[in-house]
Protein backbone atom coordinates (compact mmCIF):
# COMPACT_ATOMS: atom_id res chain seq x y z
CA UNK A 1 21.33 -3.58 -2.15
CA UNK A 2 19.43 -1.09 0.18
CA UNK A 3 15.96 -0.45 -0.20
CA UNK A 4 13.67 2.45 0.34
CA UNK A 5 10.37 1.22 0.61
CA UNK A 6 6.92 3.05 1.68
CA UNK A 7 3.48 2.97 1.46
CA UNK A 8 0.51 6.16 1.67
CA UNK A 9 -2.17 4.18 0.58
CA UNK A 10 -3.62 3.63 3.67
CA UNK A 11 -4.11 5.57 6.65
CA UNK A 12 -0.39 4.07 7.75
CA UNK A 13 2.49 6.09 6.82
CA UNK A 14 4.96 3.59 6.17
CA UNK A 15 8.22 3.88 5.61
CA UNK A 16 11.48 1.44 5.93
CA UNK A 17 14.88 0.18 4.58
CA UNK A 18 15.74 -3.27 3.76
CA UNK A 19 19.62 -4.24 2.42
CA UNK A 20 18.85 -6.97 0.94
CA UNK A 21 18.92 -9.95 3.60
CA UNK A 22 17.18 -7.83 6.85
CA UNK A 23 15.03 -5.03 7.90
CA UNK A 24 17.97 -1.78 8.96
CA UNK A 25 14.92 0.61 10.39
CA UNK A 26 11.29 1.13 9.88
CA UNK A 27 8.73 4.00 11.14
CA UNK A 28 4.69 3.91 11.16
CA UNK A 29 2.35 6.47 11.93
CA UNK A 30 -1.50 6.05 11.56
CA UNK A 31 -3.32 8.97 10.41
CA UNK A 32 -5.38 9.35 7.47
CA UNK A 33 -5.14 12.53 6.71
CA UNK A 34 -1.60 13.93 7.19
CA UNK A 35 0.37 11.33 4.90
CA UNK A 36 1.79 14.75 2.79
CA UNK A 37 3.36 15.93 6.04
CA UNK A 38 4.33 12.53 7.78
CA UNK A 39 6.09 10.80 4.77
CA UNK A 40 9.57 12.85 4.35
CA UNK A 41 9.74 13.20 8.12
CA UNK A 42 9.31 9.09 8.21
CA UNK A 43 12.12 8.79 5.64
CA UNK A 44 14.50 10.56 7.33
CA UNK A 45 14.14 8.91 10.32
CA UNK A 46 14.49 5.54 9.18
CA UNK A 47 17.78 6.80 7.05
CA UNK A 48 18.84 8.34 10.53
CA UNK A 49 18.22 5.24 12.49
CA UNK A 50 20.18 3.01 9.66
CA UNK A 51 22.99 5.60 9.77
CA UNK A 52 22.97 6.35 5.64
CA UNK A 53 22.07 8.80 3.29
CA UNK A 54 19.53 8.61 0.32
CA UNK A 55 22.36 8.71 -2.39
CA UNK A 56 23.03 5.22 -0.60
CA UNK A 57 19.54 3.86 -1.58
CA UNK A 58 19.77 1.27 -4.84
CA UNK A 59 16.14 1.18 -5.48
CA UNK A 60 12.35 2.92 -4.47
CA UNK A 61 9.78 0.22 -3.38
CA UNK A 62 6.04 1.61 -3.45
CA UNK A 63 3.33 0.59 -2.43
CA UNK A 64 0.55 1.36 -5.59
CA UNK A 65 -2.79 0.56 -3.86
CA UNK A 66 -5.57 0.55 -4.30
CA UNK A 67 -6.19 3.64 -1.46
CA UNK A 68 -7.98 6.45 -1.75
CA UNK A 69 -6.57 9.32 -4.31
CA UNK A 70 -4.89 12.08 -1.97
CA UNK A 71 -3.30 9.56 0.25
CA UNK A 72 -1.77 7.14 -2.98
CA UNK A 73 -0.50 10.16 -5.25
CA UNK A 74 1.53 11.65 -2.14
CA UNK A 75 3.95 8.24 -1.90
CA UNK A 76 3.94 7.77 -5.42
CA UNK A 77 4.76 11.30 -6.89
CA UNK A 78 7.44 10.76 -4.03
CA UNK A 79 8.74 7.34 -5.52
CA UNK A 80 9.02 8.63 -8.58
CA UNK A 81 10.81 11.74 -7.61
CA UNK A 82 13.51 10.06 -5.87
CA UNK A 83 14.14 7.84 -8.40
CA UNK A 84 14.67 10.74 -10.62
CA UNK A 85 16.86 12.49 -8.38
CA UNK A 86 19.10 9.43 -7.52
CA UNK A 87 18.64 7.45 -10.76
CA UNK A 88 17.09 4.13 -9.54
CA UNK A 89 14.38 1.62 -10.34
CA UNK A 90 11.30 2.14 -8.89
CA UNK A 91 9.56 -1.05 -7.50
CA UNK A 92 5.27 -0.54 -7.55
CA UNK A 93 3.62 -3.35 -5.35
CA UNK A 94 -0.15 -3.94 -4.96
CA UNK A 95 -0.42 -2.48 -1.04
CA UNK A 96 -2.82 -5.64 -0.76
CA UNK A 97 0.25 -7.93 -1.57
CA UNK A 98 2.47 -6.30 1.42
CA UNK A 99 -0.79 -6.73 4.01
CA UNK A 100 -0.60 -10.42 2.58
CA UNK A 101 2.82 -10.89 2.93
CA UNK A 102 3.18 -9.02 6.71
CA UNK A 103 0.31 -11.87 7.55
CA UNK A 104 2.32 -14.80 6.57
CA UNK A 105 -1.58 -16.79 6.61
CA UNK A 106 -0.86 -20.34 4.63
CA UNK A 107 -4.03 -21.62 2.79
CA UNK A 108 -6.53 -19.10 1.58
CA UNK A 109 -7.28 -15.95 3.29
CA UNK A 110 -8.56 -12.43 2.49
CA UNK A 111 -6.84 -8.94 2.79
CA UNK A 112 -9.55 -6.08 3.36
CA UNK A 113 -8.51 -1.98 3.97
CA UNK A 114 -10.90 0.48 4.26
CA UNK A 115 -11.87 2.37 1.27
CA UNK A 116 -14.59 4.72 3.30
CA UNK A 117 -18.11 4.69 2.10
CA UNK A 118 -18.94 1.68 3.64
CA UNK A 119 -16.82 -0.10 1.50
CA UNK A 120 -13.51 -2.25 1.30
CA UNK A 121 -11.02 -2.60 -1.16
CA UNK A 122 -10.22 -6.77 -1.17
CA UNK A 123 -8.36 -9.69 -2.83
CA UNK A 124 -8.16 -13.35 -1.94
CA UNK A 125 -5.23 -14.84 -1.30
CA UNK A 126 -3.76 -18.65 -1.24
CA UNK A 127 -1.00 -17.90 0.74
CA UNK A 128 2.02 -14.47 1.41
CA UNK A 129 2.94 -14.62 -2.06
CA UNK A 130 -0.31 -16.06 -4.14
CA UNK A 131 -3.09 -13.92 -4.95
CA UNK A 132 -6.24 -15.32 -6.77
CA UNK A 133 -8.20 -12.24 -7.38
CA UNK A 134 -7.71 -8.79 -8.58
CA UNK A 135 -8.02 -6.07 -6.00
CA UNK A 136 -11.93 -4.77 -6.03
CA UNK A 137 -13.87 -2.04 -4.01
CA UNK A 138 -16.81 -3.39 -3.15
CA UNK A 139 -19.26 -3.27 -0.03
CA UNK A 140 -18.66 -5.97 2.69
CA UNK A 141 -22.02 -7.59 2.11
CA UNK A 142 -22.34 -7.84 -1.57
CA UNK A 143 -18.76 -10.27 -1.21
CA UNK A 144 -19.87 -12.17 1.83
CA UNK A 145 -20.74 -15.11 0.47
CA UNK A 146 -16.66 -14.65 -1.45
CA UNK A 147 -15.28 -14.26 2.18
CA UNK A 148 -17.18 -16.66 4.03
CA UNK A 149 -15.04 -18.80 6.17
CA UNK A 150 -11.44 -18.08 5.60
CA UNK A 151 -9.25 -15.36 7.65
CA UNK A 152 -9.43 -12.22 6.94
CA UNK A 153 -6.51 -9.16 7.56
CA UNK A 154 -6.21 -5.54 7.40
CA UNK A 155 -8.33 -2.88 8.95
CA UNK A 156 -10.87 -3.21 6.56
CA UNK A 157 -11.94 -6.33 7.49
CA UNK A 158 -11.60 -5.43 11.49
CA UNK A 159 -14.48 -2.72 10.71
CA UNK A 160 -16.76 -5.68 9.36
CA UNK A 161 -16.43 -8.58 12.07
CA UNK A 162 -20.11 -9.66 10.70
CA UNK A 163 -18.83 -10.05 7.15
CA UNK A 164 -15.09 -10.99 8.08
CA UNK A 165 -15.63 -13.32 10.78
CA UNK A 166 -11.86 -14.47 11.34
CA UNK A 167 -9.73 -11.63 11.62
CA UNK A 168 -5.67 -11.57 12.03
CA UNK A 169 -3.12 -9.61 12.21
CA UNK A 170 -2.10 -7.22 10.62
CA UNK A 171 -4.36 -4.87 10.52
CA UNK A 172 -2.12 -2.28 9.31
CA UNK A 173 0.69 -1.44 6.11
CA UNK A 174 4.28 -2.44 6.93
CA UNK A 175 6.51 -1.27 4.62
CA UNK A 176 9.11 -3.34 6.51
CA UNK A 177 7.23 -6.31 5.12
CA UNK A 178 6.45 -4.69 1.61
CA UNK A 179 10.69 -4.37 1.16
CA UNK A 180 11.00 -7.62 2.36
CA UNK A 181 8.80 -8.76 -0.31
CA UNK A 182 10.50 -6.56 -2.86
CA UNK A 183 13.65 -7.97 -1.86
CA UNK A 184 11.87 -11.79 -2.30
CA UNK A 185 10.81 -10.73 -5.62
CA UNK A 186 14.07 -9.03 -6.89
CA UNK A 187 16.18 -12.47 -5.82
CA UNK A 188 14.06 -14.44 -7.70
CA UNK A 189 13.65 -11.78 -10.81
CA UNK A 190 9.85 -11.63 -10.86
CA UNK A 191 8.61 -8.34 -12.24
CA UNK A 192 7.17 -5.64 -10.27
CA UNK A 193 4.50 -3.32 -10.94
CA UNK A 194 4.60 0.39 -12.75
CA UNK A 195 4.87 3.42 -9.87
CA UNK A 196 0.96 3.87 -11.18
CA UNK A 197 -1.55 4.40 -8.67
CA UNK A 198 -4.66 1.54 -8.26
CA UNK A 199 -7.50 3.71 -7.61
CA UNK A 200 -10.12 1.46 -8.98
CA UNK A 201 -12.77 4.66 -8.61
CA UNK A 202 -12.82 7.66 -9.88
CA UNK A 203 -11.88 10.23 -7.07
CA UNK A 204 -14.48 12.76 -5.12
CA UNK A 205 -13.86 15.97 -7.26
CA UNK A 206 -15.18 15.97 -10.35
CA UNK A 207 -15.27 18.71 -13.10
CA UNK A 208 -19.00 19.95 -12.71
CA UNK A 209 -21.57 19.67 -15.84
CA UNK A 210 -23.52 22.04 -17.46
CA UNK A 211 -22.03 24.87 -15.31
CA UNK A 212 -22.91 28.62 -16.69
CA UNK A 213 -20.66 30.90 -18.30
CA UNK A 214 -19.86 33.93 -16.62
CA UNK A 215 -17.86 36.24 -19.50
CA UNK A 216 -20.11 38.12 -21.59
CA UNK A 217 -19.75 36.44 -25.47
């Protein structure tokens, strides 16, 4: 087994391989607004540091969101692509689910990333691998009262220590720990998610309405 797994869905470009039993190289950069020009670069150095190839790799792992829409589509049109190209299975995981796992928290907790406009994108958790709630965008005080007294990861949560009043690590994607959790899941056969991206809004541009014609009928 060797994994490829990363993750655009937050401002973390994440990228790693996993064979199956142990992490062989992983590479993180934080910037929200290159992830087009930072993932390939990120793959090759982590297949540079594990001394392979990508006709090596037995499987894509992806992280599906929820994250904004320019960031998600860029590691997801990538997943797919490879797995194309090198005729694998593509693994989607809820990015939510990797921050969970990377945390390691026992008991209930909450994972929180930011999803700009003053608002997070969230799901409770009862521990790495148990999720109660489906991932939501919501504003950090309308789900206070949800939060209220259990720890809280991801940078999300860091930007709302009022709301999120526990915060621990991590506060950013690993996609060391989202193959680790792919590997988890693929030993025990539990199913993984489609390569389809969680947006849970609709994005920024829009079509406009109503907008004139300008060839002569």
């Amino acid at each position: 087994m060797l994994l490829l797994a990363f993750d655009t869905a937050t401002p973390a470009v994440t990228a790693a391989l996993h064979d199956g039993r142990r992490v062989l190289a992983e590479s993180t950069e934080i910037d929200a607004r290159r992830h087009g020009e930072l993932l390939m670069p990120a793959v090759d150095r982590v297949l540079r540091e594990a001394g392979t190839d990508l006709g090596a790799v037995t499987g894509i792992v992806v992280g599906v969101g929820p994250g904004p829409y320019t960031g998600l589509r860029v590691g997801l049109v990538t997943a797919v692509s490879f797995g194309d190209v090198l005729g694998v299975p593509v693994h989607g995981i809820c990015t939510l689910d990797g921050l969970a796992y990377a945390a390691g928290i026992e008991g209930p907790f909450t994972v929180a990333t930011d999803a700009r406009r003053k608002e997070v994108y969230w799901a409770r958790y009862e521990g790495p691998r148990t999720r109660l709630t489906d991932p939501s965008v919501d504003r950090p005080a309308d789900i206070a009262g949800e939060v209220a007294g259990v720890p809280a990861v991801g940078a999300g949560a860091a930007l709302y220590p009022e709301v999120f009043t526990d915060i621990r690590p991590p506060a950013d994607q690993s996609a060391a720990a989202l193959a680790a959790l792919a590997a988890a899941k693929l030993a025990e056969g539990e199913e993984f998610l489609p390569p389809l991206p969680l947006y849970l809004r609709r994005p920024d541009a829009q079509v406009p309405a109503g907008y004139k014609a300008v060839l002569p009928k």
